[in-house]
C-alpha atoms as a PDB file:
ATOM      1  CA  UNK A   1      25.793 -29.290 -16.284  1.00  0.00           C
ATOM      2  CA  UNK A   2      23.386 -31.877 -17.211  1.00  0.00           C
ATOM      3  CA  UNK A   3      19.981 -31.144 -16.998  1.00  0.00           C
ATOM      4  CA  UNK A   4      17.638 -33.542 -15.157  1.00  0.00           C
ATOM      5  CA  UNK A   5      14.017 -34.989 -16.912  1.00  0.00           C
ATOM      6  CA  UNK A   6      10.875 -33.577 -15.841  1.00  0.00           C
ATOM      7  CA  UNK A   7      10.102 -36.543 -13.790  1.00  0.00           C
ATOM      8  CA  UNK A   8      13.612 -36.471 -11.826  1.00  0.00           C
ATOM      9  CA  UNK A   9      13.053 -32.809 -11.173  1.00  0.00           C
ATOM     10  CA  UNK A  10       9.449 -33.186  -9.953  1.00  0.00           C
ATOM     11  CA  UNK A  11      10.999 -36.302  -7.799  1.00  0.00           C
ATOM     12  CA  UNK A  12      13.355 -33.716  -6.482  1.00  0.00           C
ATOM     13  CA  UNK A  13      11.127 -30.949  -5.278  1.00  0.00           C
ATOM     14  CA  UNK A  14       8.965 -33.955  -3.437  1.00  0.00           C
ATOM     15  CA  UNK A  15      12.198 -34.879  -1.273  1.00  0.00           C
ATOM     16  CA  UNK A  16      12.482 -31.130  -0.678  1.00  0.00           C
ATOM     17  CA  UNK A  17       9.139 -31.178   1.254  1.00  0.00           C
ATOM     18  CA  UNK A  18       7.338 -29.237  -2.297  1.00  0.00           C
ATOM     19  CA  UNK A  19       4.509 -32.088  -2.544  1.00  0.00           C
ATOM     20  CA  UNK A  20       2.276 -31.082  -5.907  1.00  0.00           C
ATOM     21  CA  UNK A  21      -0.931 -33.091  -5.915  1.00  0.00           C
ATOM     22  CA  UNK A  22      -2.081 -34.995  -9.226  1.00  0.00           C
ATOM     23  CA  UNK A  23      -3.513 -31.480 -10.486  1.00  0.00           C
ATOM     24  CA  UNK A  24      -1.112 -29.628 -10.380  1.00  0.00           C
ATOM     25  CA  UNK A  25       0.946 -31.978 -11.981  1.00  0.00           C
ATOM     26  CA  UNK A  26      -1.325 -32.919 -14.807  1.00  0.00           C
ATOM     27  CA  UNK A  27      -1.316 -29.212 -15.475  1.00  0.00           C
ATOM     28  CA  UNK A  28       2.545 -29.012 -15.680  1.00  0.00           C
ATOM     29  CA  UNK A  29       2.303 -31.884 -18.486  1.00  0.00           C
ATOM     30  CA  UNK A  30      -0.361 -30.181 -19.923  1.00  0.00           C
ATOM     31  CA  UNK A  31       1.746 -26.818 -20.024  1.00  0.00           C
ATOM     32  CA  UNK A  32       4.642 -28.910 -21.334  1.00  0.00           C
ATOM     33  CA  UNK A  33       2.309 -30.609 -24.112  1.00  0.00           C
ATOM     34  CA  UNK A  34       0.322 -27.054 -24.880  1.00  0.00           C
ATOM     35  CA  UNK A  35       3.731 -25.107 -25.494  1.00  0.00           C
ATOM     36  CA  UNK A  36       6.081 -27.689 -26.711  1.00  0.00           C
ATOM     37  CA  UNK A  37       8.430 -26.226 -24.319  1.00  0.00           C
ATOM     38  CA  UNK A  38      11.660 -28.539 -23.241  1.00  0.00           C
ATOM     39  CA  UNK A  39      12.253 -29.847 -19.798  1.00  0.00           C
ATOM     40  CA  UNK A  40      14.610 -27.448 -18.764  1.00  0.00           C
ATOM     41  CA  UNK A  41      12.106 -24.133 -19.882  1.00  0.00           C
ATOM     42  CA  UNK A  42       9.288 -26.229 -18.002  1.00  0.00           C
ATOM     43  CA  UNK A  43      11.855 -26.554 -14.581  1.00  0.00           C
ATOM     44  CA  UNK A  44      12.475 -22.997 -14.685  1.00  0.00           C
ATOM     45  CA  UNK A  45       8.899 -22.122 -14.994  1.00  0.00           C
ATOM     46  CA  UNK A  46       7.408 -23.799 -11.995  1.00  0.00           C
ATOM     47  CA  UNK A  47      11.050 -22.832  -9.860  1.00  0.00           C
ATOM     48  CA  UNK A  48       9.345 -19.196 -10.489  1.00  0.00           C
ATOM     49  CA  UNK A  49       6.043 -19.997  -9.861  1.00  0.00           C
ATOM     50  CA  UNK A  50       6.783 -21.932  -6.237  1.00  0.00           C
ATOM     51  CA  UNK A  51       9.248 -19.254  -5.265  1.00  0.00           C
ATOM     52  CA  UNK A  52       6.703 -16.450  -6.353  1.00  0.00           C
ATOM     53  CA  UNK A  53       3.599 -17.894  -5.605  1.00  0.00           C
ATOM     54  CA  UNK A  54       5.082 -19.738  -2.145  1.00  0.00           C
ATOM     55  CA  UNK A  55       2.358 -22.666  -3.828  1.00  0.00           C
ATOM     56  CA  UNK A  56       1.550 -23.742  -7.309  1.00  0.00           C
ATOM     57  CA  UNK A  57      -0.727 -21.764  -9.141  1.00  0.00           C
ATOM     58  CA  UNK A  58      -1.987 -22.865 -12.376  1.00  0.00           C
ATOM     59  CA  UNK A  59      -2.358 -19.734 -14.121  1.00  0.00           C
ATOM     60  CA  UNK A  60       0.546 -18.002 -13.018  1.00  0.00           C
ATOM     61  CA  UNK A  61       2.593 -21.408 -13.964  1.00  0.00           C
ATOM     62  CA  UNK A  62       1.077 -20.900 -17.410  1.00  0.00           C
ATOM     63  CA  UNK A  63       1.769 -16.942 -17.734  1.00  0.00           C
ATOM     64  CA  UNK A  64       5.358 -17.764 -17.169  1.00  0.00           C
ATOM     65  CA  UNK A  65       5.579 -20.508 -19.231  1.00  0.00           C
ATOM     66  CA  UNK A  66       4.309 -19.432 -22.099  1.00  0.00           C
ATOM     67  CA  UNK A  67       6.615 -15.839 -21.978  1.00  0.00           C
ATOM     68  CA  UNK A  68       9.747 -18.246 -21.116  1.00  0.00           C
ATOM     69  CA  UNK A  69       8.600 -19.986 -24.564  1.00  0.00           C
ATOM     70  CA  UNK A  70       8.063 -16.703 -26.189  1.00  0.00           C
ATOM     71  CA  UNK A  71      11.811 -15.408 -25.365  1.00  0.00           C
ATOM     72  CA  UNK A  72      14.161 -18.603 -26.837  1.00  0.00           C
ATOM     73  CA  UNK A  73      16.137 -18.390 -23.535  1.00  0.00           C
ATOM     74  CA  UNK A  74      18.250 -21.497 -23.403  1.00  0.00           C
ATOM     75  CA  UNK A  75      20.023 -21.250 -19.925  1.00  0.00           C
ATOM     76  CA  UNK A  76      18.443 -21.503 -16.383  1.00  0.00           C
ATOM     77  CA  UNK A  77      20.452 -18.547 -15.387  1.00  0.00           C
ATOM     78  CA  UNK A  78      19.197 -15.976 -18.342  1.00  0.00           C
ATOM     79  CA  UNK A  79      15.436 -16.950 -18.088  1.00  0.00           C
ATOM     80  CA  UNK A  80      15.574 -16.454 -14.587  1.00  0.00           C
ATOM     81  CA  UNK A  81      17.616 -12.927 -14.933  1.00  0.00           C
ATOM     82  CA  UNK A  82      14.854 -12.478 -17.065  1.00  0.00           C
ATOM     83  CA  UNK A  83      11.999 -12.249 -14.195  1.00  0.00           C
ATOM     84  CA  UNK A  84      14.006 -10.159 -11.980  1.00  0.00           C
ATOM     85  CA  UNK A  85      14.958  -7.620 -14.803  1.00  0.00           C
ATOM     86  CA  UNK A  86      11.760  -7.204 -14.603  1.00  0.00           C
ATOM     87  CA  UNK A  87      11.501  -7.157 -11.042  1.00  0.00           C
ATOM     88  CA  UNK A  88      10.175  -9.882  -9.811  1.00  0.00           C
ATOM     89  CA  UNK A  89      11.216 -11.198  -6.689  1.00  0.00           C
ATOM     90  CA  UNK A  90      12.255 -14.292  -6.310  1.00  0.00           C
END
């Protein structure tokens, strides 16, 4: 499966009804600048925060960016096994 850009995924959530404001997507660019992290690792990491969080929360955006950065995950599927391991519920 081909993985979509940043922009086409945050033009995704919007037609799902998941508006983010300016803010909150300045910060996700800002994330993706900070940690270097690729598109798909940045994806993954606000999919947890929104489904978590039920909004987007900065920090908690961040937290789970920066340990999907930490762990070299390369799939959607094994980062996000990787939250519920440690059960999180998503």
């Amino acid at each position: 499966m081909k993985h979509q850009s940043l922009e086409d995924f945050l033009a995704d959530l919007e037609t799902k009804g998941f508006k983010l404001g300016d803010e909150a997507i300045g910060f996700i660019y800002f994330g993706r600048k900070y940690t270097e992290a690729s598109d798909i690792i940045i994806q993954v990491a606000i999919e947890v925060t929104l489904k978590v969080q039920q909004r987007f929360d900065s920090s908690f955006y961040m937290s789970v960016l920066e340990e999907l950065v930490r762990t070299k995950y390369k799939s959607r599927g094994t980062m996000l096994k990787h939250f519920k391991d440690k059960g999180i519920k998503m």
